[in-house]
N, C-alpha and C. Protein backbone atom coordinates (compact mmCIF):
# COMPACT_ATOMS: atom_id res chain seq x y z
N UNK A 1 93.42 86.30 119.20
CA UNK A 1 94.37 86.10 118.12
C UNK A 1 95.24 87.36 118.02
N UNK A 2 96.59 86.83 117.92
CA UNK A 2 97.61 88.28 117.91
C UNK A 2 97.39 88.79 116.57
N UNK A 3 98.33 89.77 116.26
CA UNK A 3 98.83 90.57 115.14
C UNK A 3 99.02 89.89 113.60
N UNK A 4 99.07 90.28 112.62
CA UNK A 4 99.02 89.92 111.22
C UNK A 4 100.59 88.99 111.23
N UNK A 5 101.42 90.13 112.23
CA UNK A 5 102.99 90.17 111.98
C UNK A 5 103.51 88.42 112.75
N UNK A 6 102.38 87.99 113.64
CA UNK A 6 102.44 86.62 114.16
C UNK A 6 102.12 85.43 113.15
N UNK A 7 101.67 85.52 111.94
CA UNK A 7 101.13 85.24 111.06
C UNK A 7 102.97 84.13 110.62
N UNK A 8 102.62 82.55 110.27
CA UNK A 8 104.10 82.32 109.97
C UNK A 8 104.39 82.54 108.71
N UNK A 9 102.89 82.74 107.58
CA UNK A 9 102.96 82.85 106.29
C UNK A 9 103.45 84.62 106.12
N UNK A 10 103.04 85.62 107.27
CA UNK A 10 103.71 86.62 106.99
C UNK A 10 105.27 86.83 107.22
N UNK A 11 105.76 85.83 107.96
CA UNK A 11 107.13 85.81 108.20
C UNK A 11 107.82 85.38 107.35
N UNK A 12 107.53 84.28 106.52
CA UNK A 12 107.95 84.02 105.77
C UNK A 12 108.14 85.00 104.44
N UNK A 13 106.41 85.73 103.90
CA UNK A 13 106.50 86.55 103.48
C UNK A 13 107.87 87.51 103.75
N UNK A 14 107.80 88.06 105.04
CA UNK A 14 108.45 89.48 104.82
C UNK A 14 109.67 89.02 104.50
N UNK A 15 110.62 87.79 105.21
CA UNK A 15 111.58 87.36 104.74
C UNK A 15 112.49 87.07 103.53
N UNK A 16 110.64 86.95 102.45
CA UNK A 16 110.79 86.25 101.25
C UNK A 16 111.26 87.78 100.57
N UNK A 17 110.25 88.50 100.92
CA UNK A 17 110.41 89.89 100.20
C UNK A 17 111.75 91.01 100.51
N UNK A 18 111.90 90.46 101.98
CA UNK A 18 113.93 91.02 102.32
C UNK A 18 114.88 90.42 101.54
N UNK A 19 115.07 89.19 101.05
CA UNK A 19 115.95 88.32 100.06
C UNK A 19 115.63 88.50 98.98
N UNK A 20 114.81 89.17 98.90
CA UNK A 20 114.72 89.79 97.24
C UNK A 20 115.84 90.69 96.73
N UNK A 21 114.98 91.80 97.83
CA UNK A 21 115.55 93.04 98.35
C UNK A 21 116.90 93.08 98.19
N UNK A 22 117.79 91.77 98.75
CA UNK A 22 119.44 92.10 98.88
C UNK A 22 119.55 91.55 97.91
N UNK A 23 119.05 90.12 96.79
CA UNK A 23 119.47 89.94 95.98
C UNK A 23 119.26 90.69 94.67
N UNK A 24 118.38 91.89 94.76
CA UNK A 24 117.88 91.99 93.62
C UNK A 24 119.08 93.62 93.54
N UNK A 25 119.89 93.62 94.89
CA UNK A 25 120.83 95.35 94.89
C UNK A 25 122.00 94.89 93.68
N UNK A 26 121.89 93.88 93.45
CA UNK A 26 123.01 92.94 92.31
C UNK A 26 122.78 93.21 91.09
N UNK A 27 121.51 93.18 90.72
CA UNK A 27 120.99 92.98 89.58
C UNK A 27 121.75 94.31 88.83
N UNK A 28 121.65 94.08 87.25
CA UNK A 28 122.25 95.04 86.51
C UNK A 28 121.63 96.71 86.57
N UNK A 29 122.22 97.52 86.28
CA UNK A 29 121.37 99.15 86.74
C UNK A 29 120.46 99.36 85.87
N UNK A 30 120.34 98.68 84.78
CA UNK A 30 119.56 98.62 83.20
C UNK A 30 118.24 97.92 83.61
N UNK A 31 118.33 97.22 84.87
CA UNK A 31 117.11 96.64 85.27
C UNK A 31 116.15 97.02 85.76
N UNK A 32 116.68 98.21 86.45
CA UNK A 32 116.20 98.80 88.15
C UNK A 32 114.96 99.11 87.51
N UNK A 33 114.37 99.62 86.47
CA UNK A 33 112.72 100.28 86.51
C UNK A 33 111.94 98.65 86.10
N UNK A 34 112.21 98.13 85.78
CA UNK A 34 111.73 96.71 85.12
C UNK A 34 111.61 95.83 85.90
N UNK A 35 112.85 94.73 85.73
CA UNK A 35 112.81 93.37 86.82
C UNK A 35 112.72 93.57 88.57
N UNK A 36 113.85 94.95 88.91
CA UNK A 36 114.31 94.55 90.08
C UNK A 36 113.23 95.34 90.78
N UNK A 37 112.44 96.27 89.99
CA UNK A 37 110.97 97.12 90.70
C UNK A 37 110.51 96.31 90.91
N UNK A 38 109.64 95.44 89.73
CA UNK A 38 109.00 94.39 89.28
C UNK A 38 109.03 93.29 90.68
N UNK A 39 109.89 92.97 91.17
CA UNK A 39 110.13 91.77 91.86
C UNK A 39 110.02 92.17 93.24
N UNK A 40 110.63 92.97 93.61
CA UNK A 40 110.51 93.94 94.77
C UNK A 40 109.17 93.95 95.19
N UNK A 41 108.28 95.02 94.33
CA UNK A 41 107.01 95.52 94.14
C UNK A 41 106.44 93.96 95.00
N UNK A 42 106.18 92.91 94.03
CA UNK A 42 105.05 91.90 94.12
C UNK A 42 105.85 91.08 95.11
N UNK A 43 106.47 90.99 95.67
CA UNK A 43 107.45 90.04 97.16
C UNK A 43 106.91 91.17 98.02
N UNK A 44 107.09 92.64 98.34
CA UNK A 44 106.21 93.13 99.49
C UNK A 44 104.91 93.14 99.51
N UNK A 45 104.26 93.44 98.07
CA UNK A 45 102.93 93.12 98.10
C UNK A 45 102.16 91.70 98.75
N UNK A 46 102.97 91.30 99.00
CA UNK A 46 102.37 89.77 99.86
C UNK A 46 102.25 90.22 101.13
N UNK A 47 103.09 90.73 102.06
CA UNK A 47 102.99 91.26 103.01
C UNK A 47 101.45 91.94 103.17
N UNK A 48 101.68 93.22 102.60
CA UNK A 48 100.56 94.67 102.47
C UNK A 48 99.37 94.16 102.32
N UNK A 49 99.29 92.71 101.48
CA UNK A 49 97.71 91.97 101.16
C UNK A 49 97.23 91.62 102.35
N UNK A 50 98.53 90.63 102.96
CA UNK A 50 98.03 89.81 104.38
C UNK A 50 97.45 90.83 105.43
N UNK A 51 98.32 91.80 105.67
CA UNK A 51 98.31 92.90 106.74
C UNK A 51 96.79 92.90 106.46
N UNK A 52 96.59 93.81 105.04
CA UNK A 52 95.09 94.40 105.17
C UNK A 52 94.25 93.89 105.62
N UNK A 53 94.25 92.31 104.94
CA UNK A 53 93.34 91.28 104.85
C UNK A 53 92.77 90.99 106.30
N UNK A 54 93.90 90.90 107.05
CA UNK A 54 93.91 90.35 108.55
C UNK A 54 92.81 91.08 109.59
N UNK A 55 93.14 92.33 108.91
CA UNK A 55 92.37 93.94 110.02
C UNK A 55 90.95 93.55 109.56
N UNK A 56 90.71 92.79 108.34
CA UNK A 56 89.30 92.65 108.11
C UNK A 56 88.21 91.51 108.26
N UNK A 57 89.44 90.73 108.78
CA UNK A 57 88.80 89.28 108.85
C UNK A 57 87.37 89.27 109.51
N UNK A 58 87.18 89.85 110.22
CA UNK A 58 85.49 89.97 110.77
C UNK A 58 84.23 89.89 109.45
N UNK A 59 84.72 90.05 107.99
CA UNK A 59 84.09 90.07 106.98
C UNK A 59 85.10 88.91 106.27
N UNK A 60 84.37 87.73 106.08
CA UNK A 60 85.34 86.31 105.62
C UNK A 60 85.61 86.70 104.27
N UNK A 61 84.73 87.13 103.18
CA UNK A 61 84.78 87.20 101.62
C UNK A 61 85.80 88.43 101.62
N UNK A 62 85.74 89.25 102.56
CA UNK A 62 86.58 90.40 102.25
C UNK A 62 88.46 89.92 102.32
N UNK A 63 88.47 89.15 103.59
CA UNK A 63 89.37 88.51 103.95
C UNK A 63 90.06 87.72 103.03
N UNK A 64 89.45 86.72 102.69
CA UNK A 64 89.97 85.54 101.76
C UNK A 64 90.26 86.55 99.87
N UNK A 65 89.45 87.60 99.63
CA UNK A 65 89.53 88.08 98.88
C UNK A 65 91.20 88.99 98.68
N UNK A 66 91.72 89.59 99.86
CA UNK A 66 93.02 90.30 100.04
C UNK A 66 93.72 89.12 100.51
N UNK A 67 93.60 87.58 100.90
CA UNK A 67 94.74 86.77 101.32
C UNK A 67 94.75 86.14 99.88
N UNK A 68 93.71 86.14 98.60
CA UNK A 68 93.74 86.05 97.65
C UNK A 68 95.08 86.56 96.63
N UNK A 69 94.52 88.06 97.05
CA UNK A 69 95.53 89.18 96.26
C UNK A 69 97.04 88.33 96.18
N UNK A 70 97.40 88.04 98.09
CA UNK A 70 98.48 88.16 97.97
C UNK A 70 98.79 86.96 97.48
N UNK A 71 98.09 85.49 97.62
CA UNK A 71 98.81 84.95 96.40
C UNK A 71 99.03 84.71 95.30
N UNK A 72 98.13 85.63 94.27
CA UNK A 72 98.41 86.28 93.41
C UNK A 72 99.62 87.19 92.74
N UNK A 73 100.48 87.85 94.30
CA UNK A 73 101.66 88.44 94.07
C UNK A 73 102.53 87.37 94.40
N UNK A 74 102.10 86.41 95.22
CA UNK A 74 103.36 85.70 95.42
C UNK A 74 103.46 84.82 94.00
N UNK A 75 102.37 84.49 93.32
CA UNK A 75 102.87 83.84 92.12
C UNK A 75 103.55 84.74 90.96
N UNK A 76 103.08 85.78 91.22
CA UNK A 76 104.09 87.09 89.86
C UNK A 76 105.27 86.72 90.93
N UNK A 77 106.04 86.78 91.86
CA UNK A 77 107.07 87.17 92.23
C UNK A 77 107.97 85.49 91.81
N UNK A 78 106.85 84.49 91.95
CA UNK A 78 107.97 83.18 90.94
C UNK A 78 108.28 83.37 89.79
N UNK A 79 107.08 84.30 89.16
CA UNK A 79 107.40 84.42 87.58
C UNK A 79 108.86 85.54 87.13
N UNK A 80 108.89 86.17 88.19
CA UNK A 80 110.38 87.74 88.17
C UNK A 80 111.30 86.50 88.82
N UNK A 81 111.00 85.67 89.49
CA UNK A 81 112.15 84.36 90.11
C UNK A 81 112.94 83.83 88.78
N UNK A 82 111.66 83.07 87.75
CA UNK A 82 112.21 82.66 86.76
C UNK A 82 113.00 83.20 85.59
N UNK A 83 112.39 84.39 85.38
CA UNK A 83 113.21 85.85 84.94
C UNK A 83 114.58 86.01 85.66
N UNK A 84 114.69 86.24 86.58
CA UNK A 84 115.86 86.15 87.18
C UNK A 84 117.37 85.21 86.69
N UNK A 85 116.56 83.85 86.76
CA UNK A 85 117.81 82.79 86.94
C UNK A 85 118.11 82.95 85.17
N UNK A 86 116.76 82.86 84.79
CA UNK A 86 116.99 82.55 83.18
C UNK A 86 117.93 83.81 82.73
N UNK A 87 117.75 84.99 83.37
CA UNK A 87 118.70 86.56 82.71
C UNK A 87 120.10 85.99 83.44
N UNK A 88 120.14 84.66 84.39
CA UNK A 88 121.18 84.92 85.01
C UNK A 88 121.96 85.47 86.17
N UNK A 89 121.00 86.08 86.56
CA UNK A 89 121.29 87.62 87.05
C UNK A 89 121.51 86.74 89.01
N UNK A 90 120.60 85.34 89.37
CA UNK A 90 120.76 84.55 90.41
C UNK A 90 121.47 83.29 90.12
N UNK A 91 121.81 82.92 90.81
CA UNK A 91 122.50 81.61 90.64
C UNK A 91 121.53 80.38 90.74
N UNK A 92 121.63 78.97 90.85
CA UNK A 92 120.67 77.89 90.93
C UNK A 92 120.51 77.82 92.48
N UNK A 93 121.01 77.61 93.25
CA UNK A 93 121.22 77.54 94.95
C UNK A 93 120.43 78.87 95.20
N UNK A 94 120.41 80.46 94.81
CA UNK A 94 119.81 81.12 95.19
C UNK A 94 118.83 81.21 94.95
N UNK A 95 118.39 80.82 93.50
CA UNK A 95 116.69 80.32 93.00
C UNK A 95 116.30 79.46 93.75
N UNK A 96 116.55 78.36 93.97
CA UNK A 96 116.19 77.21 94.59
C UNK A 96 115.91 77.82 96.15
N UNK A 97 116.60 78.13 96.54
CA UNK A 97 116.13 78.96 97.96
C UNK A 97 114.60 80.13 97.98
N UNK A 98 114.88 80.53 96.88
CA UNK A 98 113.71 81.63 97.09
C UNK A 98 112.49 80.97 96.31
N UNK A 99 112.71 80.17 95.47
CA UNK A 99 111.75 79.55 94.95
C UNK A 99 110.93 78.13 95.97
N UNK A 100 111.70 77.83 97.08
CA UNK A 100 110.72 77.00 97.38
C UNK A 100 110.24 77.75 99.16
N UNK A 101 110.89 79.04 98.89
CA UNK A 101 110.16 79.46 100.13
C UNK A 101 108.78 80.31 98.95
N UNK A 102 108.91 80.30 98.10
CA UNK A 102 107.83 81.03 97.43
C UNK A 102 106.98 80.06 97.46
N UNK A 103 106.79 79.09 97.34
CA UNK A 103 106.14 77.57 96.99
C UNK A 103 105.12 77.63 98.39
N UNK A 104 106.20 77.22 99.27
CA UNK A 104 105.78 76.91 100.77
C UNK A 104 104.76 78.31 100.69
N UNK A 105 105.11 79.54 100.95
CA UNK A 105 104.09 80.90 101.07
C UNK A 105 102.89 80.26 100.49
N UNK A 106 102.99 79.90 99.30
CA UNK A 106 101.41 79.68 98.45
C UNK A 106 100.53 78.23 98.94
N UNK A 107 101.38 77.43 99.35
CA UNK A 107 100.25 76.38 100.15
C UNK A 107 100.03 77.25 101.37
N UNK A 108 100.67 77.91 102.28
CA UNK A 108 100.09 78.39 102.95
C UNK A 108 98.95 79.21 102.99
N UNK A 109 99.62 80.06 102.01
CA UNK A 109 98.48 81.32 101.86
C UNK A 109 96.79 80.58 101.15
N UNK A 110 96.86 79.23 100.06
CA UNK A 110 95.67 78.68 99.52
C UNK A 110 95.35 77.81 101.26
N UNK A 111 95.99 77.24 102.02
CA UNK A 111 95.28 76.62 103.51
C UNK A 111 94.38 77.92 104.12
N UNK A 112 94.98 79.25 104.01
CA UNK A 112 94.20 80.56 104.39
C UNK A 112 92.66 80.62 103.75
N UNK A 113 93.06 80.70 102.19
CA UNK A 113 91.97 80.52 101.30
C UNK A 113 90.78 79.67 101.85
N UNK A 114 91.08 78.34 101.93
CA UNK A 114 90.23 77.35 101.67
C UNK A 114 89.74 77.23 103.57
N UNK A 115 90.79 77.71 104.39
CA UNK A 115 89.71 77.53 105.93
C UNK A 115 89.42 79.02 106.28
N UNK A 116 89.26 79.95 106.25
CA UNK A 116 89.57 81.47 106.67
C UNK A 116 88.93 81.62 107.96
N UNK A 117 88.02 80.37 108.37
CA UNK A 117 87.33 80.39 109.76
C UNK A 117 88.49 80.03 110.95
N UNK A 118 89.32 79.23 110.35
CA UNK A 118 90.62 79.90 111.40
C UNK A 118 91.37 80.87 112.09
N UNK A 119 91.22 81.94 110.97
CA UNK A 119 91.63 83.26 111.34
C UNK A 119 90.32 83.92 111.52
N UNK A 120 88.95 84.34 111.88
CA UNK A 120 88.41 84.73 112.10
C UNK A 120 88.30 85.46 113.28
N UNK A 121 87.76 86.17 113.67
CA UNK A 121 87.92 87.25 115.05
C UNK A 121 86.58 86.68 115.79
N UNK A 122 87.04 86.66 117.12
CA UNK A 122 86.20 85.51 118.44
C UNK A 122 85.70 86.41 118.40
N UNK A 123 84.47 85.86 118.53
CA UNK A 123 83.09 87.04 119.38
C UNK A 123 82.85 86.89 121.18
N UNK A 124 83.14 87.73 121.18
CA UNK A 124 82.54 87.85 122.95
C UNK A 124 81.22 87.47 122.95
């Protein structure tokens, strides 16, 4: 099994967490320690969970426990989504975009959850 970064839920991830990134350089300057940290923060934290998680998969509870985390951040990062549209600050077409790649991330990341013997590391 390759790298974390082969992962399609991490691609999506990092993707999810780059479109933050450019949409969130918009946001008002009154925001920057609050929403646009805020959103930033928990869209890469999906990444940083998977990564860890991945290096440990040889221990399943440890594993499913950090692919946990991250969808845990990916659901704070719908909740700074909804914050978003409601301040205004995104449009409906750009919510709607990041909101159903956020969606898609979390069935993925709960299919992680619920089989983790998929990703498990082959024994010689």
């Amino acid at each position: 099994m390759g790298s974390f970064r082969d992962l399609i839920v991490y691609k999506k991830a990092f993707d999810l967490a780059m479109s933050v990134y450019h949409v969130t350089k918009q946001f008002p300057s009154d925001e920057k320690y609050s929403l646009t940290s805020q959103i930033r923060r928990s869209s890469r934290s999906v990444c940083s969970n998977l990564a860890e998680g991945y290096r440990k998969r040889q221990y399943p509870a440890h594993f499913v426990a950090k692919v946990s985390d991250a969808d845990m951040e990916n659901t704070e990062t719908s909740v700074w989504l909804d914050f978003s549209l409601s301040c205004e600050y995104i449009d409906d077409t750009t919510f709607a975009f990041l909101k159903n790649t956020n969606i898609e991330m979390g069935r993925l990341l709960y299919d992680i959850i619920e089989n983790p013997e998929k990703y498990s590391m082959k024994k010689s």
